[in-house]
Protein backbone atom coordinates (compact mmCIF):
# COMPACT_ATOMS: atom_id res chain seq x y z
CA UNK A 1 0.00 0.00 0.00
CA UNK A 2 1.33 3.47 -1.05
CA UNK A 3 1.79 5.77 1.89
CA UNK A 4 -0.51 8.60 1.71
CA UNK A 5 0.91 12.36 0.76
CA UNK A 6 0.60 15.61 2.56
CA UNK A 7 -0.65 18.35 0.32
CA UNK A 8 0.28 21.66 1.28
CA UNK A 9 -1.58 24.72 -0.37
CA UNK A 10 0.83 27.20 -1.21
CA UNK A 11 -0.93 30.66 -1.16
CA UNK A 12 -2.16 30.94 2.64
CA UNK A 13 -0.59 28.01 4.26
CA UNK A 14 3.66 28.68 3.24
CA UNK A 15 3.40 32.02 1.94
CA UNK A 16 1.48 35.16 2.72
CA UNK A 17 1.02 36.81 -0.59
CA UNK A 18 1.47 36.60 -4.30
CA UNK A 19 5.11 38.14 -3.80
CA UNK A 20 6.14 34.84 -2.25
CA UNK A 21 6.64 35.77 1.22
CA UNK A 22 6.77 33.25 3.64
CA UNK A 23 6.00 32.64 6.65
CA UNK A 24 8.17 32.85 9.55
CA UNK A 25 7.96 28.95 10.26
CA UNK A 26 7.31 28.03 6.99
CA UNK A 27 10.77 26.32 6.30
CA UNK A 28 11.09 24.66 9.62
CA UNK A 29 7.68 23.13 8.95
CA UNK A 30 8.66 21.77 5.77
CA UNK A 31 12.12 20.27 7.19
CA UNK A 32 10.17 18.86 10.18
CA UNK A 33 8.12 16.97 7.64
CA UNK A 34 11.18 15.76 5.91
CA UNK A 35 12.78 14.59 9.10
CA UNK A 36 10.00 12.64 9.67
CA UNK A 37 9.83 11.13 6.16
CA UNK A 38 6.33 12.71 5.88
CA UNK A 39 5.82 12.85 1.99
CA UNK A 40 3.85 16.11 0.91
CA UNK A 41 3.56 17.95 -2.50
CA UNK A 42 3.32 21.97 -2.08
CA UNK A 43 0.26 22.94 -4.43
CA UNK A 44 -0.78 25.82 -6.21
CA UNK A 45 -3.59 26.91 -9.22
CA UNK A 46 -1.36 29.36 -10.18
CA UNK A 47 -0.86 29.47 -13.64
CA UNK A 48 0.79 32.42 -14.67
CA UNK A 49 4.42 31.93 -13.33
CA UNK A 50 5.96 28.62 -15.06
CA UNK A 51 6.77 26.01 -11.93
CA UNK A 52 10.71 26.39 -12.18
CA UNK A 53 10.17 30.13 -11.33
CA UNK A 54 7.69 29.53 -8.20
CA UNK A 55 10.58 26.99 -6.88
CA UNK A 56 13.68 29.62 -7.44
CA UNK A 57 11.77 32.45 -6.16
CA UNK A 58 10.49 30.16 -3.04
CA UNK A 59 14.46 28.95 -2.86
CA UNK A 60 15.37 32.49 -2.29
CA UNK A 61 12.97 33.19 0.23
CA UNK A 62 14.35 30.43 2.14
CA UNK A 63 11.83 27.84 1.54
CA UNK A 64 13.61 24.89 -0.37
CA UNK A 65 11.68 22.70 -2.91
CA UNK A 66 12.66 19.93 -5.20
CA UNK A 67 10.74 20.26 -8.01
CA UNK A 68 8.84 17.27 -7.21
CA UNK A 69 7.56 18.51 -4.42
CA UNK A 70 5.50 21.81 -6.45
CA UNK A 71 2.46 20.75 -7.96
CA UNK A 72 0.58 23.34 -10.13
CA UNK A 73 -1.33 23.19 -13.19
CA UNK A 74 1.61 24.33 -15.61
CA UNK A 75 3.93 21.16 -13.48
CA UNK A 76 0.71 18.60 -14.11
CA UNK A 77 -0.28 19.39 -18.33
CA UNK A 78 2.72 17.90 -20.15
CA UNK A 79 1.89 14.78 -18.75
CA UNK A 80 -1.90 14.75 -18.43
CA UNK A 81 -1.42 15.63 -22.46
CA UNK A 82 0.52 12.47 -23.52
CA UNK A 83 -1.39 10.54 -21.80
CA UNK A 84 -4.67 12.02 -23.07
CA UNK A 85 -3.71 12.65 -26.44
């Protein structure tokens, strides 16, 4: 059985605004969860910034993120489209 995976909205829960500020325990939350080898996925709807530039821009805010662990609609279509198509 696959173990189940934290999702983690981005806007509200990590960050407090669109100009990717986090919050002050943001980070420490996400290492906690790695410590604890608690998978999660940070997700987002937002479309207009490709995924690469969310994750640098979080990176330099001092919230690391593999890319594997952002999820947003722009991360999600070049796969749902070979499959679908």
């Amino acid at each position: 059985m696959k173990k189940p995976i934290l999702l983690l909205d981005l806007d509200g829960v990590l960050v407090k605004d669109k100009a990717l500020n986090p919050f002050s325990d943001s980070a420490s939350f996400l290492e906690a969860l790695r410590s604890s080898q608690i998978p999660f996925r940070v997700v987002s709807n937002n479309s207009t910034r490709p995924p690469e530039k969310i994750v640098e821009a979080l990176k330099q805010k001092g919230i690391a993120l593999n890319k594997e662990e952002f999820l947003s609609p722009l991360s999600l279509l070049e796969n749902y489209l070979k499959k679908n198509l």
